[in-house]
PDB file of N, CA and C in Angstrom:
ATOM      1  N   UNK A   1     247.030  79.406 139.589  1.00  0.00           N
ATOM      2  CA  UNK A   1     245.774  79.781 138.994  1.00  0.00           C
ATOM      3  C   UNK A   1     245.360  81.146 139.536  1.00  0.00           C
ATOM      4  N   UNK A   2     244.641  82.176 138.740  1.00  0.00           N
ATOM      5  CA  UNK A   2     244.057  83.452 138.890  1.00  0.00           C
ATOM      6  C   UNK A   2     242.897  83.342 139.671  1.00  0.00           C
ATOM      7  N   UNK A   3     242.472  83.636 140.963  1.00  0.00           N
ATOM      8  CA  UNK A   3     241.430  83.965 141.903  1.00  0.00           C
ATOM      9  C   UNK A   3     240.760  84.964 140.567  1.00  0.00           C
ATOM     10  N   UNK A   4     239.887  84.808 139.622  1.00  0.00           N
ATOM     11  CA  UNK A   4     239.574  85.983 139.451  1.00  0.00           C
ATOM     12  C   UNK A   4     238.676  86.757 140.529  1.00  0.00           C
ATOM     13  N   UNK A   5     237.634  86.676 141.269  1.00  0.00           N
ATOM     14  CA  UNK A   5     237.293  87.287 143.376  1.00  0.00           C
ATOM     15  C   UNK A   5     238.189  88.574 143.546  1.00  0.00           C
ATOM     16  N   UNK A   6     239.285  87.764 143.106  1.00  0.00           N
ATOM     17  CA  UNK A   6     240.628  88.835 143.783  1.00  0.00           C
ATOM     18  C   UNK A   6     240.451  90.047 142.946  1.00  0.00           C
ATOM     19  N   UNK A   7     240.069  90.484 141.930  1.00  0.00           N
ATOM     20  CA  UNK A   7     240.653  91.413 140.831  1.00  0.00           C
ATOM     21  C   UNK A   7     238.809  92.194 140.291  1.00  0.00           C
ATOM     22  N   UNK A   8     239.038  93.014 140.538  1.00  0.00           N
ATOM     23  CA  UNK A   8     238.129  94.168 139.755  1.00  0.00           C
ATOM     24  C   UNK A   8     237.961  94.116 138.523  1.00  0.00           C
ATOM     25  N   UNK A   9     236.843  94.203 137.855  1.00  0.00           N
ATOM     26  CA  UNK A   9     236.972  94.479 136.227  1.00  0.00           C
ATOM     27  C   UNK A   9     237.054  95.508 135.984  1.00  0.00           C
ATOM     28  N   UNK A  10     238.471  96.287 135.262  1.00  0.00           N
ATOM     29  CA  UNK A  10     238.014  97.879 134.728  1.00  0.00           C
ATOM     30  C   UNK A  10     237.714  97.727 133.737  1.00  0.00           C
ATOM     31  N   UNK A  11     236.869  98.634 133.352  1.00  0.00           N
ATOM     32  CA  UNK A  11     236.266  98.963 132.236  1.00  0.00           C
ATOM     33  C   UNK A  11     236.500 100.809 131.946  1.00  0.00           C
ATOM     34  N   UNK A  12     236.316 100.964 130.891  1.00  0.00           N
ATOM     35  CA  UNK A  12     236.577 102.321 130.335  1.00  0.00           C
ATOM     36  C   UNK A  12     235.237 102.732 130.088  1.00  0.00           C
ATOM     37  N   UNK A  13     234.337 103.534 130.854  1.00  0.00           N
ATOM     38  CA  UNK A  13     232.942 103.841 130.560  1.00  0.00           C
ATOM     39  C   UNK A  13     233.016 105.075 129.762  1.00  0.00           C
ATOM     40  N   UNK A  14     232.191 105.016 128.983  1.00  0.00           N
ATOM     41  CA  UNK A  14     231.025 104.373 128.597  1.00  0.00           C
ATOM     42  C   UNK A  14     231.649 103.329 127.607  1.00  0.00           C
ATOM     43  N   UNK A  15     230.972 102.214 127.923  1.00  0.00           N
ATOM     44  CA  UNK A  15     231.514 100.992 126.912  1.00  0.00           C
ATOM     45  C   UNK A  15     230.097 100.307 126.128  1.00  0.00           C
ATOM     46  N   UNK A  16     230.229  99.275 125.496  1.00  0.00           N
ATOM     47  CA  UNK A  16     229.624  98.627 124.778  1.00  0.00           C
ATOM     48  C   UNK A  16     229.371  97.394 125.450  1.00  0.00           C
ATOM     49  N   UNK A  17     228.459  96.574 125.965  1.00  0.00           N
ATOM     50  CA  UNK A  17     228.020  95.921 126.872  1.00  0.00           C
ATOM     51  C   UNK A  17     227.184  94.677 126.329  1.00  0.00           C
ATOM     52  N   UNK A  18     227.707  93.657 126.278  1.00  0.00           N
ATOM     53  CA  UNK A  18     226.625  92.209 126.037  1.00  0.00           C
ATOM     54  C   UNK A  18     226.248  91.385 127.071  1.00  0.00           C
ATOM     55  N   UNK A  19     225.390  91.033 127.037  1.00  0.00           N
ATOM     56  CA  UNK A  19     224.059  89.906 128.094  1.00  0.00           C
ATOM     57  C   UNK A  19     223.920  89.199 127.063  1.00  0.00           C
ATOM     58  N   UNK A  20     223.888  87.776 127.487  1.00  0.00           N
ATOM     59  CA  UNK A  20     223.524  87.184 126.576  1.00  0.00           C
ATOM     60  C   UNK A  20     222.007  86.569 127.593  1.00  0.00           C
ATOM     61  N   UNK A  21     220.780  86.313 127.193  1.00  0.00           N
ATOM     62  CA  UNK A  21     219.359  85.704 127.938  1.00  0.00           C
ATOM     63  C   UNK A  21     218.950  84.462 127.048  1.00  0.00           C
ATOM     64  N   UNK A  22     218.222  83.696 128.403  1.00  0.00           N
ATOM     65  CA  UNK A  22     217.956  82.481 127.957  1.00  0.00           C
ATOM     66  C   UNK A  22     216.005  83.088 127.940  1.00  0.00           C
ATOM     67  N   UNK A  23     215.546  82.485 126.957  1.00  0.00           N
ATOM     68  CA  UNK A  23     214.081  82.359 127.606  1.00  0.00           C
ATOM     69  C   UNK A  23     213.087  81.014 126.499  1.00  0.00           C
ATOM     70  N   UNK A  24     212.025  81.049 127.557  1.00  0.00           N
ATOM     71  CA  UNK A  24     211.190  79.893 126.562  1.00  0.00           C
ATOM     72  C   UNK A  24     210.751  80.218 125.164  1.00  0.00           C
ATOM     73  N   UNK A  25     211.120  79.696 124.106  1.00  0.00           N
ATOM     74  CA  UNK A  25     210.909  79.463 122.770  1.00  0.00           C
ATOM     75  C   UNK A  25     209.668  80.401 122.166  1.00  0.00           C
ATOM     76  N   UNK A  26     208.569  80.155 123.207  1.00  0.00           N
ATOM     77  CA  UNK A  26     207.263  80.669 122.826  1.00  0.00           C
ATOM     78  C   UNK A  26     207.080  82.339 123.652  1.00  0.00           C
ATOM     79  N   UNK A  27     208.452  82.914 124.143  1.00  0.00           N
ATOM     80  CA  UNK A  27     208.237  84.249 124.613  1.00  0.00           C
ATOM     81  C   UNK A  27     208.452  85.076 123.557  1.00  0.00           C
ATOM     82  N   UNK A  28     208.091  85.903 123.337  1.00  0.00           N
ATOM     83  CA  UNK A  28     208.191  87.307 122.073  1.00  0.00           C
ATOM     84  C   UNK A  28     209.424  87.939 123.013  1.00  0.00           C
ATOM     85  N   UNK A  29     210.749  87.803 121.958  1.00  0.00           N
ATOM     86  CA  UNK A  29     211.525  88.751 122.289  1.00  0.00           C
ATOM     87  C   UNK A  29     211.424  90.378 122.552  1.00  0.00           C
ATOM     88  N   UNK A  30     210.548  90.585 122.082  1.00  0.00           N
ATOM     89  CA  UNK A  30     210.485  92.070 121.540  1.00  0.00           C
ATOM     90  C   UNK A  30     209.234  92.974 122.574  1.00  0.00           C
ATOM     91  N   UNK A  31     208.644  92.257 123.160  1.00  0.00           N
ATOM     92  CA  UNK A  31     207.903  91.981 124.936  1.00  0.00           C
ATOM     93  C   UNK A  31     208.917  92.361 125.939  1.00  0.00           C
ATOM     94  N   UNK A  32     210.166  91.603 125.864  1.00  0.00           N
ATOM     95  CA  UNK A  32     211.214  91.461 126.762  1.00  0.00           C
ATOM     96  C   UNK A  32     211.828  92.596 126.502  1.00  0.00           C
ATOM     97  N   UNK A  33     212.145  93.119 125.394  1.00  0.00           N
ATOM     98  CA  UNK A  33     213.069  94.293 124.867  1.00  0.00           C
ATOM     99  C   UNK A  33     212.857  95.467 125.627  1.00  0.00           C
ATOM    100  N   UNK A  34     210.884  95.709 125.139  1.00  0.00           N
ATOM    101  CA  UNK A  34     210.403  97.050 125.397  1.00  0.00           C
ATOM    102  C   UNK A  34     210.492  97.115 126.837  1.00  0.00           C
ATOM    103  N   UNK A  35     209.923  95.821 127.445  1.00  0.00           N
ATOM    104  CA  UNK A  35     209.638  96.018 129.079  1.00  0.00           C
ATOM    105  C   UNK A  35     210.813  96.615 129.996  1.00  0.00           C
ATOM    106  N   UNK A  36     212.321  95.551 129.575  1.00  0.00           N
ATOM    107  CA  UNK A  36     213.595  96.383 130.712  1.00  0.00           C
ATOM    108  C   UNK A  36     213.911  97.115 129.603  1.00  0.00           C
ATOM    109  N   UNK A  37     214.028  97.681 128.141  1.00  0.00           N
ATOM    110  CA  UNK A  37     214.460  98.631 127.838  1.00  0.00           C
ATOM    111  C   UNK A  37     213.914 100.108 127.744  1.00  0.00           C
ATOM    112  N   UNK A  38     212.394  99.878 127.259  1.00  0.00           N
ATOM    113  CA  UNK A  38     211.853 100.797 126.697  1.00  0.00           C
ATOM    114  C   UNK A  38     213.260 101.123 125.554  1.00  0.00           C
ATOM    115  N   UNK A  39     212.925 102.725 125.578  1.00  0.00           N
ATOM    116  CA  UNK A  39     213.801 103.699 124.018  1.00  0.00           C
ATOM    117  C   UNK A  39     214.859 103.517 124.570  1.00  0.00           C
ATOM    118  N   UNK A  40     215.625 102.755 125.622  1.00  0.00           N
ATOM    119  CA  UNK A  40     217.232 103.008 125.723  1.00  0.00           C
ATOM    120  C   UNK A  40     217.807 102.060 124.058  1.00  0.00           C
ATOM    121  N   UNK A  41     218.578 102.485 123.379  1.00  0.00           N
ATOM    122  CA  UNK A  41     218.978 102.311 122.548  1.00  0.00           C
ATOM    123  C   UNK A  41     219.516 100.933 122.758  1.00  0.00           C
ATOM    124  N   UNK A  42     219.189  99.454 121.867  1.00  0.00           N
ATOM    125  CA  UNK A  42     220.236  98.339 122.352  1.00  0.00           C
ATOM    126  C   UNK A  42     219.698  97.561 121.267  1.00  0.00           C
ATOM    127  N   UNK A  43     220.848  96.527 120.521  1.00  0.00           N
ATOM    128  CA  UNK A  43     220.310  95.127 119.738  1.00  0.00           C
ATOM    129  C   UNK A  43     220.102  94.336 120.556  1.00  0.00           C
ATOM    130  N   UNK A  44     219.207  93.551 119.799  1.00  0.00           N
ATOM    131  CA  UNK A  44     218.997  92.159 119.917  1.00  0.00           C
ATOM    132  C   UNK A  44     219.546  91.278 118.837  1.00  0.00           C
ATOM    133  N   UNK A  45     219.943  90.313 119.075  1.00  0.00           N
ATOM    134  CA  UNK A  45     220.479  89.449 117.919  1.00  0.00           C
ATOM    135  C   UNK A  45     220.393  88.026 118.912  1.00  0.00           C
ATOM    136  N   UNK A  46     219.858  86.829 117.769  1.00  0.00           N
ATOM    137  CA  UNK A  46     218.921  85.319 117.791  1.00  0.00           C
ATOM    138  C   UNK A  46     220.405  84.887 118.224  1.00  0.00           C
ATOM    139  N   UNK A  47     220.493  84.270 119.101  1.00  0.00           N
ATOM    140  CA  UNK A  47     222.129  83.166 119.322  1.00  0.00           C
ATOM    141  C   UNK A  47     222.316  81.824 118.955  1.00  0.00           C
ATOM    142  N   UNK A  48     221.220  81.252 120.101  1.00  0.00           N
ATOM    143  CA  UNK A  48     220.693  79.859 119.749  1.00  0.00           C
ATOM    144  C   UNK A  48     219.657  79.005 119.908  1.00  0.00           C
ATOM    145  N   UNK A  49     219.151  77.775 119.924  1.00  0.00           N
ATOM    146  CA  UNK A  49     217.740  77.434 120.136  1.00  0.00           C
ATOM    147  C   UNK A  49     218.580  76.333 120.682  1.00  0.00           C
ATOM    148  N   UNK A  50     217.836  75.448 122.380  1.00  0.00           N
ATOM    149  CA  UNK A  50     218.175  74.365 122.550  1.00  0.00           C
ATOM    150  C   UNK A  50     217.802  73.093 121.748  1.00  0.00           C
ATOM    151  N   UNK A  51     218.698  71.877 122.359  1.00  0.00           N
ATOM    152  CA  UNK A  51     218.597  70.978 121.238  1.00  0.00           C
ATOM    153  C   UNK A  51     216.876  70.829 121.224  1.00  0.00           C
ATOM    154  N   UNK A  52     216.236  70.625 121.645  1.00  0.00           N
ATOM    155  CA  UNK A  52     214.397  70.445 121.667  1.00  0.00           C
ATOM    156  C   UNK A  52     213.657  71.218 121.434  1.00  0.00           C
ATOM    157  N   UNK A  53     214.549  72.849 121.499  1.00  0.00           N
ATOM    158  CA  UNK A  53     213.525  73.576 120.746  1.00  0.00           C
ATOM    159  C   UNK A  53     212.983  74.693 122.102  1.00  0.00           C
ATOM    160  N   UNK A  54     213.302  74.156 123.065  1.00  0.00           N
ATOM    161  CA  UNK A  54     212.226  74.208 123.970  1.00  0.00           C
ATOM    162  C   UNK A  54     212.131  76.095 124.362  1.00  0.00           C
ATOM    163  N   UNK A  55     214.009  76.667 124.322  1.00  0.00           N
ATOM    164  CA  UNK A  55     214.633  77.165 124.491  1.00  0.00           C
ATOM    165  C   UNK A  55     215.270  78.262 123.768  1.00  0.00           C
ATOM    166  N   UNK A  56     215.574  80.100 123.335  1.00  0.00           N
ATOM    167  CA  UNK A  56     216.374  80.048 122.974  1.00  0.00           C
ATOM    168  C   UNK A  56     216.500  81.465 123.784  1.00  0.00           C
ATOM    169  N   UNK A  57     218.599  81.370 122.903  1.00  0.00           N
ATOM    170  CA  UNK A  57     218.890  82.897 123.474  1.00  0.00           C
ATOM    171  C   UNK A  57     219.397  83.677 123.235  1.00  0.00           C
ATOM    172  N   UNK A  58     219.460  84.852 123.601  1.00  0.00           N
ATOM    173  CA  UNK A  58     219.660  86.161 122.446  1.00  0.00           C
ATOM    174  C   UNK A  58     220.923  87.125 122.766  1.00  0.00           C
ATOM    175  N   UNK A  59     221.685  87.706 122.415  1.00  0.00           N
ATOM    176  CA  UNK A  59     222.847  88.637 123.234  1.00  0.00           C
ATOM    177  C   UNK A  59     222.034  89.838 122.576  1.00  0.00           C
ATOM    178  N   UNK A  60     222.199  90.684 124.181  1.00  0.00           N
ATOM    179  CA  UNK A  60     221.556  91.783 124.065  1.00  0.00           C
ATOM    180  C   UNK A  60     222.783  92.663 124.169  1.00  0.00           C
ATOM    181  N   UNK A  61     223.140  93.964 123.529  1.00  0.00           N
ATOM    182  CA  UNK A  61     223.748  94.559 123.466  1.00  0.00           C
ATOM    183  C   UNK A  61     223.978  96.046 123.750  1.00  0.00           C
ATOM    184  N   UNK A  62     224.621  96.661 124.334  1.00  0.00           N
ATOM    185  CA  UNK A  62     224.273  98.655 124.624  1.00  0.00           C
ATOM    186  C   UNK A  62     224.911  99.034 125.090  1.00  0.00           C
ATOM    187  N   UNK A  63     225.192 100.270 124.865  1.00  0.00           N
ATOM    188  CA  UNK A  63     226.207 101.213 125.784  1.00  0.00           C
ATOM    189  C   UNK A  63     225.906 101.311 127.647  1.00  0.00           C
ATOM    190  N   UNK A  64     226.427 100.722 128.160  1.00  0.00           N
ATOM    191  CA  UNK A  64     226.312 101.203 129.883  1.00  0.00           C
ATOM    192  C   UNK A  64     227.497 102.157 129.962  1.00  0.00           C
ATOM    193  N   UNK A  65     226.728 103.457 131.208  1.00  0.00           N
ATOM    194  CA  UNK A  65     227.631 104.424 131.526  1.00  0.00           C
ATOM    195  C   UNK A  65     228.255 104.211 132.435  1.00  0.00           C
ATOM    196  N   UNK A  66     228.212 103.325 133.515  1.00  0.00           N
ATOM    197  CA  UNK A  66     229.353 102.965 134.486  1.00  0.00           C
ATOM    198  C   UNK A  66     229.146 101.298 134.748  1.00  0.00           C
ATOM    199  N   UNK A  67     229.874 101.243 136.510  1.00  0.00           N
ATOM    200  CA  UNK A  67     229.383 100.020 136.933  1.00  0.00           C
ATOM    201  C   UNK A  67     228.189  99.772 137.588  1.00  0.00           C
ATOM    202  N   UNK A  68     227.599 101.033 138.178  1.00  0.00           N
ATOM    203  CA  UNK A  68     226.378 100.484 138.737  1.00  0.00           C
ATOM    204  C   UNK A  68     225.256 100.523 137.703  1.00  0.00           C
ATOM    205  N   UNK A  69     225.440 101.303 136.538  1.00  0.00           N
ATOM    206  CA  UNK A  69     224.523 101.062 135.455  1.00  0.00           C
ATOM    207  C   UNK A  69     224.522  99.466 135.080  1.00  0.00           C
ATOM    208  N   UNK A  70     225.708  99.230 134.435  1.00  0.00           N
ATOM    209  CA  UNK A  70     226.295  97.492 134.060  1.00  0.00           C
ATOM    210  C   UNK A  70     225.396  96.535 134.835  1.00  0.00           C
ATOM    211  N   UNK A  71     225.360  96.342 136.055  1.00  0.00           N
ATOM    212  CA  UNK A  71     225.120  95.389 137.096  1.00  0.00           C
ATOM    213  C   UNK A  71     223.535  95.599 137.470  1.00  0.00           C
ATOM    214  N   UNK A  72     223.191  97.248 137.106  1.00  0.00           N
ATOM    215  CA  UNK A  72     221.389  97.111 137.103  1.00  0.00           C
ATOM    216  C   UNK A  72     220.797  96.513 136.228  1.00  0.00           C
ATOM    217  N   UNK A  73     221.296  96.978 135.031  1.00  0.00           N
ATOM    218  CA  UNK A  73     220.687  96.099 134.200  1.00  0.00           C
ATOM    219  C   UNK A  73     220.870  94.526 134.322  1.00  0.00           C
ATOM    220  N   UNK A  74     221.693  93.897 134.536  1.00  0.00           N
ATOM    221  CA  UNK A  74     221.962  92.464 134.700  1.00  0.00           C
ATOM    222  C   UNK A  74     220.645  91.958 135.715  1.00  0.00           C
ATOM    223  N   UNK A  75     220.871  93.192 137.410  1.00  0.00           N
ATOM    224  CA  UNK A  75     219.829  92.786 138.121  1.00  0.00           C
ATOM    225  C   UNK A  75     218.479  92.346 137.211  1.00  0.00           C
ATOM    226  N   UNK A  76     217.614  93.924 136.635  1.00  0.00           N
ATOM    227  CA  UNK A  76     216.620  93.752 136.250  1.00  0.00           C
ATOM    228  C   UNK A  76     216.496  92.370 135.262  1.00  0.00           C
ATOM    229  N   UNK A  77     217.475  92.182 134.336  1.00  0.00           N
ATOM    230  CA  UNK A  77     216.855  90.889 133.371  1.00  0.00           C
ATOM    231  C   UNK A  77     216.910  89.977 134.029  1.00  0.00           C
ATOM    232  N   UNK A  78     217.902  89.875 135.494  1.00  0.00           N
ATOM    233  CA  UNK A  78     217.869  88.556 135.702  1.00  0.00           C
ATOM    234  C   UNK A  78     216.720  88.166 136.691  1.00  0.00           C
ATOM    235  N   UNK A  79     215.827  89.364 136.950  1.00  0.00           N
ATOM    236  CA  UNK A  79     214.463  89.396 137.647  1.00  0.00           C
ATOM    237  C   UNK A  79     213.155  89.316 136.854  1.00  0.00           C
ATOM    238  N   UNK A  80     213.739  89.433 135.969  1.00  0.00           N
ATOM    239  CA  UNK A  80     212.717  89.129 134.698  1.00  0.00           C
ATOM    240  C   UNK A  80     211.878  88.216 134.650  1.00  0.00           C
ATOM    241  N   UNK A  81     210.629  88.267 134.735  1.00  0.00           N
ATOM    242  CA  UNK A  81     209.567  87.094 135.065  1.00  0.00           C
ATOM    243  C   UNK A  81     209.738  86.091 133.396  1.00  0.00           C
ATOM    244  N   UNK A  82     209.886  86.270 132.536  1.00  0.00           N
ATOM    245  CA  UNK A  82     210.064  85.557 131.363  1.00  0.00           C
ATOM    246  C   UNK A  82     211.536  85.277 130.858  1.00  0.00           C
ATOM    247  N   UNK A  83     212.625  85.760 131.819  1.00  0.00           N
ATOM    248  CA  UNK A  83     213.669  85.860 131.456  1.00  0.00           C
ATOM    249  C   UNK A  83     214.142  84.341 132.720  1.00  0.00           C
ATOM    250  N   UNK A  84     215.088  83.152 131.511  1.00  0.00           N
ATOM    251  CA  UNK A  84     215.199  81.969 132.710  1.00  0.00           C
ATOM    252  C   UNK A  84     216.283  82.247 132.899  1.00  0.00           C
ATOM    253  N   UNK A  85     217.413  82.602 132.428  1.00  0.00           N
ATOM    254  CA  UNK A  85     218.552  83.079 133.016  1.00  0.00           C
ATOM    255  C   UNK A  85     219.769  84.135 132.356  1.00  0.00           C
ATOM    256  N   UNK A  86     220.454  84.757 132.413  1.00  0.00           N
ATOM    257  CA  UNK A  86     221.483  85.732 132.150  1.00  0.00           C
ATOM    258  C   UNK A  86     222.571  85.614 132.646  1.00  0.00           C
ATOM    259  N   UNK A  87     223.310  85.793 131.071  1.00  0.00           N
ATOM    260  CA  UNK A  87     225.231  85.921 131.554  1.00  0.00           C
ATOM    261  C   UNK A  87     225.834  86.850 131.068  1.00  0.00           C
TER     262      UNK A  87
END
């Protein structure tokens, strides 16, 4: 089996970059957008709603220019006071 631990991700920057976020049903996506994006250029697109509703989540999408760009952004959403989790 592959340690993946062991192995670096390369990437070819500037690339095209998805997050996918979980948040509660009753948050305005578009709250979440402006706040960690402001004008940086990125979609949003609806993924799924949990089975109750309670839940849904969105893949966010955008160009990052390296790795420490990649991994800030991950930080910030995943510090996100309305944001319940990120992958």
């Amino acid at each position: 089996m592959i340690d993946l631990n062991q192995h670096k991700l390369e990437l070819d920057y500037p690339c095209s970059w998805k997050y996918k976020i979980v948040i509660l049903e009753s948050v305005n996506i578009k709250y979440i957008s402006k706040d960690v994006f402001g004008e940086r250029d990125h979609k949003v697109k609806e993924s799924n709603v949990s089975k109750k509703g309670k839940f849904k989540s969105y893949s966010v999408e955008l160009i990052v220019h390296n790795e420490d760009d990649r991994k800030e952004i991950y930080k910030v959403l995943g510090e996100h006071k309305e944001i319940k989790m990120v992958l």
